[in-house]
PDB file of N, CA and C in Angstrom:
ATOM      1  N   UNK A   1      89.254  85.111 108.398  1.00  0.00           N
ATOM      2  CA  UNK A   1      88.737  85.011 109.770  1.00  0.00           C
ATOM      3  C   UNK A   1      88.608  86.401 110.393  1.00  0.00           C
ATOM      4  N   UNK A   2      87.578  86.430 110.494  1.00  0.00           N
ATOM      5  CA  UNK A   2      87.364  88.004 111.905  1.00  0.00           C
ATOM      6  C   UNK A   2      87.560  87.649 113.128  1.00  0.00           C
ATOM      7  N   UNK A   3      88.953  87.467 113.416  1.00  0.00           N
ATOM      8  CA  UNK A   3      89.731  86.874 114.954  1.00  0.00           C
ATOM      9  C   UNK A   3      89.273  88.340 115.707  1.00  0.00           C
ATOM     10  N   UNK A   4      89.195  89.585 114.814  1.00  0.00           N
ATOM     11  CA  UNK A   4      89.197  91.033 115.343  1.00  0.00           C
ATOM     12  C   UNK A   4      88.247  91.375 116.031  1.00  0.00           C
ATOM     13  N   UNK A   5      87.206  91.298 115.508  1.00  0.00           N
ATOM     14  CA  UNK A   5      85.563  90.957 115.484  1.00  0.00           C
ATOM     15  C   UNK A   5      85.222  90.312 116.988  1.00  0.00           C
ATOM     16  N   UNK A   6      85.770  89.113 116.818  1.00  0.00           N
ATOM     17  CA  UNK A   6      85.376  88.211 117.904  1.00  0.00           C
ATOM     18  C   UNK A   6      86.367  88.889 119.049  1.00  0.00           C
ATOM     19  N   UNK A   7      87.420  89.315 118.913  1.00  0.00           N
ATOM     20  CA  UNK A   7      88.137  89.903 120.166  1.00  0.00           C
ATOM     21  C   UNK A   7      87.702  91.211 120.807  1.00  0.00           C
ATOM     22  N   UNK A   8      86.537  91.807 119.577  1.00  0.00           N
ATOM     23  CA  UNK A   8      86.240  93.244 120.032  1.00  0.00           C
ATOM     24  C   UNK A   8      84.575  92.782 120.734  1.00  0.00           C
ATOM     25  N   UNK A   9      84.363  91.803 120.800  1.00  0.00           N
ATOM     26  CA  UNK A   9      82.971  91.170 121.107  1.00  0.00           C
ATOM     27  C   UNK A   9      83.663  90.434 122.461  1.00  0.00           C
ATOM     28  N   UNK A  10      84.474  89.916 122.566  1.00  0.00           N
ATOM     29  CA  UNK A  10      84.514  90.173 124.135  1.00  0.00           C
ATOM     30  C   UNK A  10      85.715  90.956 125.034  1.00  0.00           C
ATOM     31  N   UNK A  11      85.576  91.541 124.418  1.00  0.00           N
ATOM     32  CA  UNK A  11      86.071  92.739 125.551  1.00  0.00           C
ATOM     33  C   UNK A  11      85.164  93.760 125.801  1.00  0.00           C
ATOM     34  N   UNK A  12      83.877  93.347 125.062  1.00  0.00           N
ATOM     35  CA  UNK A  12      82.427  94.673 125.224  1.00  0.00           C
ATOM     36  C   UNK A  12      81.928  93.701 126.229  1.00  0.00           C
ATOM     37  N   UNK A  13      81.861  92.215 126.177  1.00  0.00           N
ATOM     38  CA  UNK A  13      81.007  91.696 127.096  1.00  0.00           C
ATOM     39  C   UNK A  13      82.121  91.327 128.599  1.00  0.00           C
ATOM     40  N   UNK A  14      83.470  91.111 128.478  1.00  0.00           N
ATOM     41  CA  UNK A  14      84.231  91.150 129.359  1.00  0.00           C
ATOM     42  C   UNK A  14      83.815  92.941 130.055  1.00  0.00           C
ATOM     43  N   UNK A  15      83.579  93.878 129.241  1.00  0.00           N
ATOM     44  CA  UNK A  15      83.526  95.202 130.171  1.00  0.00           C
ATOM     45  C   UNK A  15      82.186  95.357 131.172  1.00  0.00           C
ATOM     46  N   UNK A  16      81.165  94.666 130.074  1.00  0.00           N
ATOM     47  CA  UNK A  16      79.637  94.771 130.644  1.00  0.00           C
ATOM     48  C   UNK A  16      79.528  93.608 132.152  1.00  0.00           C
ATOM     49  N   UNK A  17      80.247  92.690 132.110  1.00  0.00           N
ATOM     50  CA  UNK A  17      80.692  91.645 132.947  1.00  0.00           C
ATOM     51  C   UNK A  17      81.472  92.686 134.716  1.00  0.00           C
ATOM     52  N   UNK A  18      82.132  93.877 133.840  1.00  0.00           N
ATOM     53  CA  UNK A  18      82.706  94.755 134.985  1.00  0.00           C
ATOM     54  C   UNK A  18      81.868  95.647 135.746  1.00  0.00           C
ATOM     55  N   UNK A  19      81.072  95.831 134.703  1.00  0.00           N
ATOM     56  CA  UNK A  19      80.043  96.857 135.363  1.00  0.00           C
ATOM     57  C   UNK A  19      79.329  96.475 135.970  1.00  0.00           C
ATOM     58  N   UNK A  20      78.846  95.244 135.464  1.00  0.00           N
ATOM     59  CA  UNK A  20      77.181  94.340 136.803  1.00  0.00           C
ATOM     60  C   UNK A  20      77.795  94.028 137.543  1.00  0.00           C
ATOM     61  N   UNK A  21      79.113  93.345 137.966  1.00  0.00           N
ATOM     62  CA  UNK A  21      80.126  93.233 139.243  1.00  0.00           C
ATOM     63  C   UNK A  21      79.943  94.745 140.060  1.00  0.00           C
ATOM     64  N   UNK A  22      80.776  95.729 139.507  1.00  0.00           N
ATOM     65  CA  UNK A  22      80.782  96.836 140.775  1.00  0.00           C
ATOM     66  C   UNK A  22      79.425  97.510 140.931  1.00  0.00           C
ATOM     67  N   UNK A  23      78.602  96.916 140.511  1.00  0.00           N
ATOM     68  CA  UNK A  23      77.359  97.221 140.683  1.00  0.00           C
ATOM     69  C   UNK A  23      76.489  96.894 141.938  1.00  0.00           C
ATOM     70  N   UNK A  24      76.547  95.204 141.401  1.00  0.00           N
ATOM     71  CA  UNK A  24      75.947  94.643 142.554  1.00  0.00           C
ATOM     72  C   UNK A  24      76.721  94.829 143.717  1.00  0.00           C
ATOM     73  N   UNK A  25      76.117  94.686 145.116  1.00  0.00           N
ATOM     74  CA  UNK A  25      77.270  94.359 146.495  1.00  0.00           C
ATOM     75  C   UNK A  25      77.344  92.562 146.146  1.00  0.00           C
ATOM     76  N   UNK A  26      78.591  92.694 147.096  1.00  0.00           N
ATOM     77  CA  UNK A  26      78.786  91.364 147.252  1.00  0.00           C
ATOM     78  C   UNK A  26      77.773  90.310 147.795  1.00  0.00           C
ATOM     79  N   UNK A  27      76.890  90.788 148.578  1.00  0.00           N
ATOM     80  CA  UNK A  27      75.762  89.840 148.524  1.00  0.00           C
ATOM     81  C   UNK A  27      74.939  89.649 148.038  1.00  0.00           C
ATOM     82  N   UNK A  28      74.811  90.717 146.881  1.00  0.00           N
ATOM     83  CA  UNK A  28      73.663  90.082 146.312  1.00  0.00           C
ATOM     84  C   UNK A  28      74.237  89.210 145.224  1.00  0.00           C
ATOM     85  N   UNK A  29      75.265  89.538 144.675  1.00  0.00           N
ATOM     86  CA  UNK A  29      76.161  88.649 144.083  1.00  0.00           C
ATOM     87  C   UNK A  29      76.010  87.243 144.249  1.00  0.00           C
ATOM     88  N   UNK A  30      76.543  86.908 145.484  1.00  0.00           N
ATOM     89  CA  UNK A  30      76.520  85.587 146.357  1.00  0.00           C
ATOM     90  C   UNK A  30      75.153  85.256 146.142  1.00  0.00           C
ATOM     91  N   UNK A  31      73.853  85.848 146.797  1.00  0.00           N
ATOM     92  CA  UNK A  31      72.524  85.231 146.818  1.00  0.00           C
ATOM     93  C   UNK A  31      72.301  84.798 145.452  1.00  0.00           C
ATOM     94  N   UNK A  32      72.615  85.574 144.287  1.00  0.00           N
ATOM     95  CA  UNK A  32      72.196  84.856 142.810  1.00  0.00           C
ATOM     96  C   UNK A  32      73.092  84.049 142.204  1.00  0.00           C
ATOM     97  N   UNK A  33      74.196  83.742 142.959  1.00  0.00           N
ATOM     98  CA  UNK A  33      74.723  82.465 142.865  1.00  0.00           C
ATOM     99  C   UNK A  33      73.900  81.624 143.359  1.00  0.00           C
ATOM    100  N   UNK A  34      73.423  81.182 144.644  1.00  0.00           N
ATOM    101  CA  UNK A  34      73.183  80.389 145.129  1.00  0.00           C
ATOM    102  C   UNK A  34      71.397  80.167 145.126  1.00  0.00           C
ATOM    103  N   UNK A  35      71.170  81.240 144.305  1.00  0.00           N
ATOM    104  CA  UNK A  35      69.829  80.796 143.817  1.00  0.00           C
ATOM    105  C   UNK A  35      69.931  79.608 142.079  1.00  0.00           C
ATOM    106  N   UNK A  36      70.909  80.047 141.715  1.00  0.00           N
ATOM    107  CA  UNK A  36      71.327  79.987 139.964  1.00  0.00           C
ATOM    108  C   UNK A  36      71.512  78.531 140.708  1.00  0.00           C
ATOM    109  N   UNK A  37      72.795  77.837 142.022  1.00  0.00           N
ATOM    110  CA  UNK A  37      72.835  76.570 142.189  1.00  0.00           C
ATOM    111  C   UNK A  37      71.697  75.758 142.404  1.00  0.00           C
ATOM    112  N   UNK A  38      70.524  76.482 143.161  1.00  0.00           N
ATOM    113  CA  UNK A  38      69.637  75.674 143.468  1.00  0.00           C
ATOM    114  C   UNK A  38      68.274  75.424 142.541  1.00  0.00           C
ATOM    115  N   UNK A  39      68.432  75.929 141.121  1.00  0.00           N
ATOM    116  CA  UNK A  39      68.105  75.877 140.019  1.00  0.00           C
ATOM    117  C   UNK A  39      68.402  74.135 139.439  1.00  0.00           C
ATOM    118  N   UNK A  40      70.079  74.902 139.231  1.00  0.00           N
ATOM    119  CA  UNK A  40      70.296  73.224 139.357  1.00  0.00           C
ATOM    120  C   UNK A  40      70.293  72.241 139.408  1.00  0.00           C
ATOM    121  N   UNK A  41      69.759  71.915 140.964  1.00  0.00           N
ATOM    122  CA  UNK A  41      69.602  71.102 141.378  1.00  0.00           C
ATOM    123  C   UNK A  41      68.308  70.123 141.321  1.00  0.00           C
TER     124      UNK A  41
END
């Protein structure tokens, strides 16, 4: 099993996950949530 592999594959996408966070502001954050919900729907 490459348990290693798969743990080093997300902690690249857990980091890339950090960066589009302090990236965006918090509202735009929020607005593409609530566009993504009304997709949804």
């Amino acid at each position: 099993m490459e348990f290693g592999h798969q743990e080093h594959l997300a902690v690249e996408f857990f980091n890339s996950l950090t960066i589009a966070y302090q990236n965006k502001t918090f509202r735009g954050k929020l607005l593409n949530t609530l566009l993504k919900f009304k997709k949804f729907k």
